[in-house]
PDB file of N, CA and C in Angstrom:
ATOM      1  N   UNK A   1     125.574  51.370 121.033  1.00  0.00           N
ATOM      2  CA  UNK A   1     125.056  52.051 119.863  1.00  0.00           C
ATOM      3  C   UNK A   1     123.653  52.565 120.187  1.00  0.00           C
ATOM      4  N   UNK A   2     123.045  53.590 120.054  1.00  0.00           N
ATOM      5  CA  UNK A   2     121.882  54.542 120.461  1.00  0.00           C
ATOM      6  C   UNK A   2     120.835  53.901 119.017  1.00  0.00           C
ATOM      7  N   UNK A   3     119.910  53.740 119.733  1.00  0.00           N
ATOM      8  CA  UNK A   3     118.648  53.318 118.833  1.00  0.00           C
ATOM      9  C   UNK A   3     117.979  54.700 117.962  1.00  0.00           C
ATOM     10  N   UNK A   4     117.587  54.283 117.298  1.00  0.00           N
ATOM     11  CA  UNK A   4     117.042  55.964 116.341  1.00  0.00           C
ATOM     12  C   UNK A   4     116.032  54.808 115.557  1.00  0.00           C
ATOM     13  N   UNK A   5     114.813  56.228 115.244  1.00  0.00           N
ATOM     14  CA  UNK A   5     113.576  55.817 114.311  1.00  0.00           C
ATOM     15  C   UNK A   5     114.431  56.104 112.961  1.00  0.00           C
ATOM     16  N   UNK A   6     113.613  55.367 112.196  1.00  0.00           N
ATOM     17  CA  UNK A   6     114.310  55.277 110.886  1.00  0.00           C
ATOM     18  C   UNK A   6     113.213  56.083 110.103  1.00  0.00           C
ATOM     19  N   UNK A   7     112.949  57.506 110.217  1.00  0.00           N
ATOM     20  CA  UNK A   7     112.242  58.038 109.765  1.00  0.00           C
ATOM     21  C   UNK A   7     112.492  58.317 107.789  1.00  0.00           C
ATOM     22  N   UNK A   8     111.267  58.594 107.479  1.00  0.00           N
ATOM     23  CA  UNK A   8     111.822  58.791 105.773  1.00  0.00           C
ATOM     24  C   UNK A   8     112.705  59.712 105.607  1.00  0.00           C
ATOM     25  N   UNK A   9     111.914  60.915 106.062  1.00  0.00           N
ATOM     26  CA  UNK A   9     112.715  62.104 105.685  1.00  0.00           C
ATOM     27  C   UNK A   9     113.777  62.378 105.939  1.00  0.00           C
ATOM     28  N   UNK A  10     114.249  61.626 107.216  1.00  0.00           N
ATOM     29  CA  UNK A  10     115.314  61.998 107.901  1.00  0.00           C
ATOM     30  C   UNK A  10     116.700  60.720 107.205  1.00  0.00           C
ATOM     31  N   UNK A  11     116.129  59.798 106.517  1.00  0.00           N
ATOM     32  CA  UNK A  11     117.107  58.856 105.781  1.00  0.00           C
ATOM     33  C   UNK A  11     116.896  59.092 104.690  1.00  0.00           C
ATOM     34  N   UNK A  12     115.732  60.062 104.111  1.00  0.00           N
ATOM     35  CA  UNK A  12     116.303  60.929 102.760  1.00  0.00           C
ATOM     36  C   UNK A  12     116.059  62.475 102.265  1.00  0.00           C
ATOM     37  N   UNK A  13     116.917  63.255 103.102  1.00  0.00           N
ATOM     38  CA  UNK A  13     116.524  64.383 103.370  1.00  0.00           C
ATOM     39  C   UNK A  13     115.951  65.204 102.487  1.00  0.00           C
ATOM     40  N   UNK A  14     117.252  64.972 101.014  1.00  0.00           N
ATOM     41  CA  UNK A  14     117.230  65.332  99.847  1.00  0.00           C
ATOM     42  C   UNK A  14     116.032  65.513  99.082  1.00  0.00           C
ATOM     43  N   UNK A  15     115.074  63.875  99.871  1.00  0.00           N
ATOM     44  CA  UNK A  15     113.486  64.148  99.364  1.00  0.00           C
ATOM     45  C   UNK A  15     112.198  64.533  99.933  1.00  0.00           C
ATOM     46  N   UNK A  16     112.661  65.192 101.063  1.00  0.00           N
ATOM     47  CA  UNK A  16     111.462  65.858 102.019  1.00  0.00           C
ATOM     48  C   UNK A  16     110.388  66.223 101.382  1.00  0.00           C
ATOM     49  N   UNK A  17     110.695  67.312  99.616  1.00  0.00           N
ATOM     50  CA  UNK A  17     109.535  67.412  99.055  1.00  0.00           C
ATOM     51  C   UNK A  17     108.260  66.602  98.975  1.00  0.00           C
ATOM     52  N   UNK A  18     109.342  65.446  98.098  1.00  0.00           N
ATOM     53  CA  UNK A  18     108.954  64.685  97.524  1.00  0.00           C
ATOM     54  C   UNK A  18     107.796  63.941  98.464  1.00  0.00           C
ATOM     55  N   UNK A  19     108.627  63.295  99.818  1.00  0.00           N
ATOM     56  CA  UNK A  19     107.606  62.777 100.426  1.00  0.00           C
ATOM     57  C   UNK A  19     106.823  63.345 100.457  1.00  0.00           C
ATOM     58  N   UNK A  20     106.601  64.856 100.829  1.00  0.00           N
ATOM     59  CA  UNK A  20     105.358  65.318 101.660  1.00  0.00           C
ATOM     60  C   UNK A  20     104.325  65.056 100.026  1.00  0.00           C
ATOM     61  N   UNK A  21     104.892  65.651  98.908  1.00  0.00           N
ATOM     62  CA  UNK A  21     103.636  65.849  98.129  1.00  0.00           C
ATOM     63  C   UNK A  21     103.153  64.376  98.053  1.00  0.00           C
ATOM     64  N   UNK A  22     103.829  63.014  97.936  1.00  0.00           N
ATOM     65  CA  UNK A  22     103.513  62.232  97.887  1.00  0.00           C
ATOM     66  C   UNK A  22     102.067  61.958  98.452  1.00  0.00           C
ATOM     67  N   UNK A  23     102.758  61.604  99.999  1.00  0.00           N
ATOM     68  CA  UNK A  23     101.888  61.945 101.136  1.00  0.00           C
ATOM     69  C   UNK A  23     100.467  62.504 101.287  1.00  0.00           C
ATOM     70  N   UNK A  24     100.511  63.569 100.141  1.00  0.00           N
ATOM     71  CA  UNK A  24      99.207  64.304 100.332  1.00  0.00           C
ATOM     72  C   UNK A  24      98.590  63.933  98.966  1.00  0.00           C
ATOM     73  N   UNK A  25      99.200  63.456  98.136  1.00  0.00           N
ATOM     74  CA  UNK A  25      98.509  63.265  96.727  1.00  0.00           C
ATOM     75  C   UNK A  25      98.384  61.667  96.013  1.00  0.00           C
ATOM     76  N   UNK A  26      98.635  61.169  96.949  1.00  0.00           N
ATOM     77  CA  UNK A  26      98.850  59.831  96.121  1.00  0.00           C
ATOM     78  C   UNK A  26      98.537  58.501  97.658  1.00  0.00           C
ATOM     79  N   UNK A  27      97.467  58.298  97.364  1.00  0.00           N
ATOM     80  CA  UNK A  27      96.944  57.256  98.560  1.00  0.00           C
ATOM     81  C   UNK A  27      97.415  55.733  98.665  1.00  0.00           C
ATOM     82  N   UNK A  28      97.973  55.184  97.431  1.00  0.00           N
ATOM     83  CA  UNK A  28      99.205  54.224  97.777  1.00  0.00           C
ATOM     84  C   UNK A  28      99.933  54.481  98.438  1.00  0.00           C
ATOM     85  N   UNK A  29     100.730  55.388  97.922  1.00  0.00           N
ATOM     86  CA  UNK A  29     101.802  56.181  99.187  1.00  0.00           C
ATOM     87  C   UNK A  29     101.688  56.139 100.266  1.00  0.00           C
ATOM     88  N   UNK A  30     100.366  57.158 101.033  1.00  0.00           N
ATOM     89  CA  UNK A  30     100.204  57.394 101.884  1.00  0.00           C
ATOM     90  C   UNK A  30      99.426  56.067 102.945  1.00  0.00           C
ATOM     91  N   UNK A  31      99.078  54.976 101.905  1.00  0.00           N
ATOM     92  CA  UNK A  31      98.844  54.007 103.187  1.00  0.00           C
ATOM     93  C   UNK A  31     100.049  53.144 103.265  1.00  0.00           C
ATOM     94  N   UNK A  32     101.147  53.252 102.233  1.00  0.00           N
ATOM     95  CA  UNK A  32     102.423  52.583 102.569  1.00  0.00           C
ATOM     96  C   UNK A  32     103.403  53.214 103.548  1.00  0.00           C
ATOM     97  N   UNK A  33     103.406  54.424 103.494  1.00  0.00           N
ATOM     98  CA  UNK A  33     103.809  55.395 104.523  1.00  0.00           C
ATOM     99  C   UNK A  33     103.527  55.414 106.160  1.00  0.00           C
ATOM    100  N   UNK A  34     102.247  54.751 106.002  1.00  0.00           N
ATOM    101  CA  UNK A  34     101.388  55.217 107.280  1.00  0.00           C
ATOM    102  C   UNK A  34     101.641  53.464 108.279  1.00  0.00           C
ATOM    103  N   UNK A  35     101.902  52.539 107.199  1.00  0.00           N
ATOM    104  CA  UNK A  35     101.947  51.322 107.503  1.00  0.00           C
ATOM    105  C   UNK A  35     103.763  51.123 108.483  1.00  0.00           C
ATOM    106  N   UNK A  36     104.367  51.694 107.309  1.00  0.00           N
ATOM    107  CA  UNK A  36     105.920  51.820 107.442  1.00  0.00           C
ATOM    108  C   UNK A  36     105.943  52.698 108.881  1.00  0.00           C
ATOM    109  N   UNK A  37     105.459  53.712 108.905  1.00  0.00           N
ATOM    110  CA  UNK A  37     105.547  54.252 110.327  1.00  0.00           C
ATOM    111  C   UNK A  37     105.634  53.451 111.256  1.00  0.00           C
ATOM    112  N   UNK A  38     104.218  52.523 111.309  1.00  0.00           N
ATOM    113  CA  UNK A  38     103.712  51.976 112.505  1.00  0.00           C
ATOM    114  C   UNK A  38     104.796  50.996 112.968  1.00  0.00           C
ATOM    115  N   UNK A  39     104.886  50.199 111.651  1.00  0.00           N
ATOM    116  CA  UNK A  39     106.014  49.203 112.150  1.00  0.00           C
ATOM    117  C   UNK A  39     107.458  49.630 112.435  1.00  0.00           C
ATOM    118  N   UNK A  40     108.066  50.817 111.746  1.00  0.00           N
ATOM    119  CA  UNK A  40     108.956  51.547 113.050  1.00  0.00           C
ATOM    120  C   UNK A  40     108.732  51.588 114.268  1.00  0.00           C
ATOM    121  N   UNK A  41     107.867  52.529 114.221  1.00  0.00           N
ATOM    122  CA  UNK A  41     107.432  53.330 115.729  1.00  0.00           C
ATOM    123  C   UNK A  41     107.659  51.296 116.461  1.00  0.00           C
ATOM    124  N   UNK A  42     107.045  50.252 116.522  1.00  0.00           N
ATOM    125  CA  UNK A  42     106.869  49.148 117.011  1.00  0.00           C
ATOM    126  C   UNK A  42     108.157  48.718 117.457  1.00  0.00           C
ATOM    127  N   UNK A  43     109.206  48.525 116.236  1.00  0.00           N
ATOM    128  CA  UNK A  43     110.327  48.155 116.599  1.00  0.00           C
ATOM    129  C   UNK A  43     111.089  48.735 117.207  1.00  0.00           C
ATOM    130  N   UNK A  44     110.916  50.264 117.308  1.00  0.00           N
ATOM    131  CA  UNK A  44     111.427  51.352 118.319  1.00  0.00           C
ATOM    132  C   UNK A  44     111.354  51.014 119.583  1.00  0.00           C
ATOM    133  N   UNK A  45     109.864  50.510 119.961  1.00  0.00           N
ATOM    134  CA  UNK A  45     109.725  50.176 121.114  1.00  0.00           C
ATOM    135  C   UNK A  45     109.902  49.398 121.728  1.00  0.00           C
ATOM    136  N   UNK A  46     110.151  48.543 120.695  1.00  0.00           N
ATOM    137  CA  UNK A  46     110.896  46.366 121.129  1.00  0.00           C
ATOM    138  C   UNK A  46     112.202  46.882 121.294  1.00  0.00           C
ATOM    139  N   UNK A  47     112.862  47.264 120.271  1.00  0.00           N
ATOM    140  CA  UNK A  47     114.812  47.798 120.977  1.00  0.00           C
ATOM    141  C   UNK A  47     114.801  48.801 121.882  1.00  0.00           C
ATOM    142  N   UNK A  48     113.343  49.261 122.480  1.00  0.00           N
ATOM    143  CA  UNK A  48     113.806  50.409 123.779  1.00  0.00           C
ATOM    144  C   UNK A  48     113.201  49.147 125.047  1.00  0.00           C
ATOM    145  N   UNK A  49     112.966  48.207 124.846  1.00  0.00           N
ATOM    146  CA  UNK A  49     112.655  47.185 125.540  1.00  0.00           C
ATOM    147  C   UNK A  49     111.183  47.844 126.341  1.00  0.00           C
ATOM    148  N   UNK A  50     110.314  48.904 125.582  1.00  0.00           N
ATOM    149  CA  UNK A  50     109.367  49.532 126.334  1.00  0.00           C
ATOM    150  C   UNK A  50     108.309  48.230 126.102  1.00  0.00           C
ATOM    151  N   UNK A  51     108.270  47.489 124.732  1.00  0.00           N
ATOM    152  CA  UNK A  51     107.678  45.973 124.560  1.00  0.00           C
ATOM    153  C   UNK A  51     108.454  44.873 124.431  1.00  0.00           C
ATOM    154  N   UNK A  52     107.386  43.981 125.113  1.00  0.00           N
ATOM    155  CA  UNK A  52     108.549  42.405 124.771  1.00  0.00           C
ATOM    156  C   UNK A  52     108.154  41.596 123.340  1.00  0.00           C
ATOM    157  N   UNK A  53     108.946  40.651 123.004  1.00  0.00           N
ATOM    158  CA  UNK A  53     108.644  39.845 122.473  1.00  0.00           C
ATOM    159  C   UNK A  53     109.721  39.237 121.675  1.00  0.00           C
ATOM    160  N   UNK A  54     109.386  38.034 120.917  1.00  0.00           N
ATOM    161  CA  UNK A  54     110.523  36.924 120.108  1.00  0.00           C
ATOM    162  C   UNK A  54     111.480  37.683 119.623  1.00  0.00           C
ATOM    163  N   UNK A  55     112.259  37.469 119.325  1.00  0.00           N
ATOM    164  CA  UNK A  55     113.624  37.242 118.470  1.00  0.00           C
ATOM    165  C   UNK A  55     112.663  37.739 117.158  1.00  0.00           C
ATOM    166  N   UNK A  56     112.521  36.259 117.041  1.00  0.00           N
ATOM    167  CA  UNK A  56     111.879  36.243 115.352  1.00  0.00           C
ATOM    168  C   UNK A  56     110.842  37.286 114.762  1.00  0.00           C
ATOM    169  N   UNK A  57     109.848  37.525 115.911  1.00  0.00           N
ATOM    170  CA  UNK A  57     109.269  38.621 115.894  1.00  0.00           C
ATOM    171  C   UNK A  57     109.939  39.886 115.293  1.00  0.00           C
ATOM    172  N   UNK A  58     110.837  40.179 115.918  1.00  0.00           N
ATOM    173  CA  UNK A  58     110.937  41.170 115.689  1.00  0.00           C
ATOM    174  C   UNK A  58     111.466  41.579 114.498  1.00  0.00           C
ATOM    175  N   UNK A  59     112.686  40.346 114.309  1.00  0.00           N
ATOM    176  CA  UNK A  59     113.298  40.324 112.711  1.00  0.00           C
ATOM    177  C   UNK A  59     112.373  40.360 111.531  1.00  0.00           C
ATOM    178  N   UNK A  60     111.429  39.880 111.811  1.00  0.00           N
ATOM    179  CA  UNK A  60     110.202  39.960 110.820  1.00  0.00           C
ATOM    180  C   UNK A  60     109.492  41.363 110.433  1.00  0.00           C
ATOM    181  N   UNK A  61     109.453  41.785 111.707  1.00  0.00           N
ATOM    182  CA  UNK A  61     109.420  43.225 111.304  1.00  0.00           C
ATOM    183  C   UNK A  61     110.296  44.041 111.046  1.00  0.00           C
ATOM    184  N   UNK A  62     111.434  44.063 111.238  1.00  0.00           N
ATOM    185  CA  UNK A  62     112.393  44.575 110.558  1.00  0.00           C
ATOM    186  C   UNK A  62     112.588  44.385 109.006  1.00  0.00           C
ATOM    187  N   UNK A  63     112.357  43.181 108.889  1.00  0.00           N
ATOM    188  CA  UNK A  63     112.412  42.724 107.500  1.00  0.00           C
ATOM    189  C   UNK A  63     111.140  43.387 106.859  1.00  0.00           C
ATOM    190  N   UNK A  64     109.799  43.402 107.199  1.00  0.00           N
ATOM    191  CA  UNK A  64     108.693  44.579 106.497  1.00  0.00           C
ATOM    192  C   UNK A  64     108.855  45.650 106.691  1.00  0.00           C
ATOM    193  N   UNK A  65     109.450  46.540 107.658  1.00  0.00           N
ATOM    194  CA  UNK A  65     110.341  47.746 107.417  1.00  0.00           C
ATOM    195  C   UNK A  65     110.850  47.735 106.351  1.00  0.00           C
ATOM    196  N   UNK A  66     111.584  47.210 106.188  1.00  0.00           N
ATOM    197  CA  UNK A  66     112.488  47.375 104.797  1.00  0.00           C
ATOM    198  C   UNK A  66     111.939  47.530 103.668  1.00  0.00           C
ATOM    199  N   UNK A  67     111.034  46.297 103.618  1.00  0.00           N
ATOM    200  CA  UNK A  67     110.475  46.115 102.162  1.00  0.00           C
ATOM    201  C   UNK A  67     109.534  47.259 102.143  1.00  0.00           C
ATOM    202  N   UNK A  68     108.673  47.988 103.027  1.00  0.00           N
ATOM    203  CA  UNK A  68     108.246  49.174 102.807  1.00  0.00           C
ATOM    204  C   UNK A  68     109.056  50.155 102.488  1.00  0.00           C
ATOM    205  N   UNK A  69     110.032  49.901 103.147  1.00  0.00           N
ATOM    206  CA  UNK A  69     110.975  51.492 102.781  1.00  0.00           C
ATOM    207  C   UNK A  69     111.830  51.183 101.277  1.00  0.00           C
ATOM    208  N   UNK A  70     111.644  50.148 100.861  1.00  0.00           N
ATOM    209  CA  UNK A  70     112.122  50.034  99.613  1.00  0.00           C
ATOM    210  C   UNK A  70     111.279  50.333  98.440  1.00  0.00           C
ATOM    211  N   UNK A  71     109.614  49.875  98.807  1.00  0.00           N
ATOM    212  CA  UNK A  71     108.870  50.519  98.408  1.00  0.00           C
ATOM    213  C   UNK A  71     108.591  52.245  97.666  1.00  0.00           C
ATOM    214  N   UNK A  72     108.732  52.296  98.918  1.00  0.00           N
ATOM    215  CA  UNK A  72     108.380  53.783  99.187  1.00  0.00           C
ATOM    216  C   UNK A  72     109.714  54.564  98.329  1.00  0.00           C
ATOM    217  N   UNK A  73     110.652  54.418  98.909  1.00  0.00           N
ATOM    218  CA  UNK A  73     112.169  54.766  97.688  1.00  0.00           C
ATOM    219  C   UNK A  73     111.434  54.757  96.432  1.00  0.00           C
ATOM    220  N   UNK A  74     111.360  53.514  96.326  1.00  0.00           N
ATOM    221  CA  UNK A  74     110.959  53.164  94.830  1.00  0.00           C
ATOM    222  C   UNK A  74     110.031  54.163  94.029  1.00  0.00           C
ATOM    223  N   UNK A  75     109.050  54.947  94.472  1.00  0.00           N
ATOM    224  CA  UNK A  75     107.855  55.640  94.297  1.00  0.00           C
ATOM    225  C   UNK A  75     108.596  57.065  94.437  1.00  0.00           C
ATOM    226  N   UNK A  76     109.255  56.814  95.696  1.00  0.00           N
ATOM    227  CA  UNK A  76     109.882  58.434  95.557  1.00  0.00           C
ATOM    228  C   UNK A  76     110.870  58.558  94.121  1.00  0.00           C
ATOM    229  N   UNK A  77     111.273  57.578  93.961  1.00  0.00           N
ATOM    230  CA  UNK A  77     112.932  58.011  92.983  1.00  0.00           C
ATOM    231  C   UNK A  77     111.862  58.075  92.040  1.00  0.00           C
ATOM    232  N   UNK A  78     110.831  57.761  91.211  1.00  0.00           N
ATOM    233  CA  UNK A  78     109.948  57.668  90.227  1.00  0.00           C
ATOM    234  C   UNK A  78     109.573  58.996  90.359  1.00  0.00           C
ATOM    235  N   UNK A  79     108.851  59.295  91.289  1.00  0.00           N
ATOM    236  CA  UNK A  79     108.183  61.047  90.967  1.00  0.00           C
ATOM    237  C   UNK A  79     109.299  61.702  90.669  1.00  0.00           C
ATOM    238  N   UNK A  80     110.331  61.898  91.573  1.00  0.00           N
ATOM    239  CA  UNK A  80     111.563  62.603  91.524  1.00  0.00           C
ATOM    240  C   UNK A  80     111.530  62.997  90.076  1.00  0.00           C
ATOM    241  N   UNK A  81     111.948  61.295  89.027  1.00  0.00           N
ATOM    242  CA  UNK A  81     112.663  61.318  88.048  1.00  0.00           C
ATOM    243  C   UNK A  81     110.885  62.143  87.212  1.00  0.00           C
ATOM    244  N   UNK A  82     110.264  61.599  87.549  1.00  0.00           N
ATOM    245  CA  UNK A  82     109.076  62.052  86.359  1.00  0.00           C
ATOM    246  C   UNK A  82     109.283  63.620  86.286  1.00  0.00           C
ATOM    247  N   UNK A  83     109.370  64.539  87.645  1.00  0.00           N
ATOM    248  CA  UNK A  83     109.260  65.754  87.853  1.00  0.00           C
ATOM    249  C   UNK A  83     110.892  66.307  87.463  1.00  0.00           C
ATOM    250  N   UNK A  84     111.671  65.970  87.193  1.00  0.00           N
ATOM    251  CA  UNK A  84     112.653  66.379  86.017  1.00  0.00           C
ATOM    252  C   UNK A  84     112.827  66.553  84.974  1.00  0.00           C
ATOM    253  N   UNK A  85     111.809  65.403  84.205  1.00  0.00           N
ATOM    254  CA  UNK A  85     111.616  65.707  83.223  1.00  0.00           C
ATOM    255  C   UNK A  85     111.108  66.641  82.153  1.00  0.00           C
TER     256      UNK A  85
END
């Protein structure tokens, strides 16, 4: 199975807007965004074996991946819905 970044936009295309205005207008966002990156980009590099380290390690960050990107969902589906209204 081929490793891939779990980028936002690209796991929610539908809200590319959304992120970007986020991104540029809203500084929660953008340091939850910027955080969520890093710890991708990290685990990218532990499953390309370009870094070492634990087991547990890494699940741990996988697991704050998530909860950022659940985050971040969370904030996106909110503007979304506000800007429909």
């Amino acid at each position: 199975m081929p490793l891939e970044k779990h980028d936002l936009a690209q796991d929610f295309p539908e809200s590319k807007d959304a992120i970007h205005t986020l991104k540029t207008t809203d500084n929660h966002f953008a340091k939850l965004f910027e955080a969520y990156q890093d710890i991708d980009h990290e685990v990218y590099r532990i499953e390309q074996e370009v870094e070492t380290t634990s087991d547990e390690y890494l699940e741990e960050q996988k697991k704050k991946r998530m909860s950022l990107k659940d985050q971040l969902y969370g904030m996106i589906r909110d503007y979304e819905a506000s800007m429909a209204s």
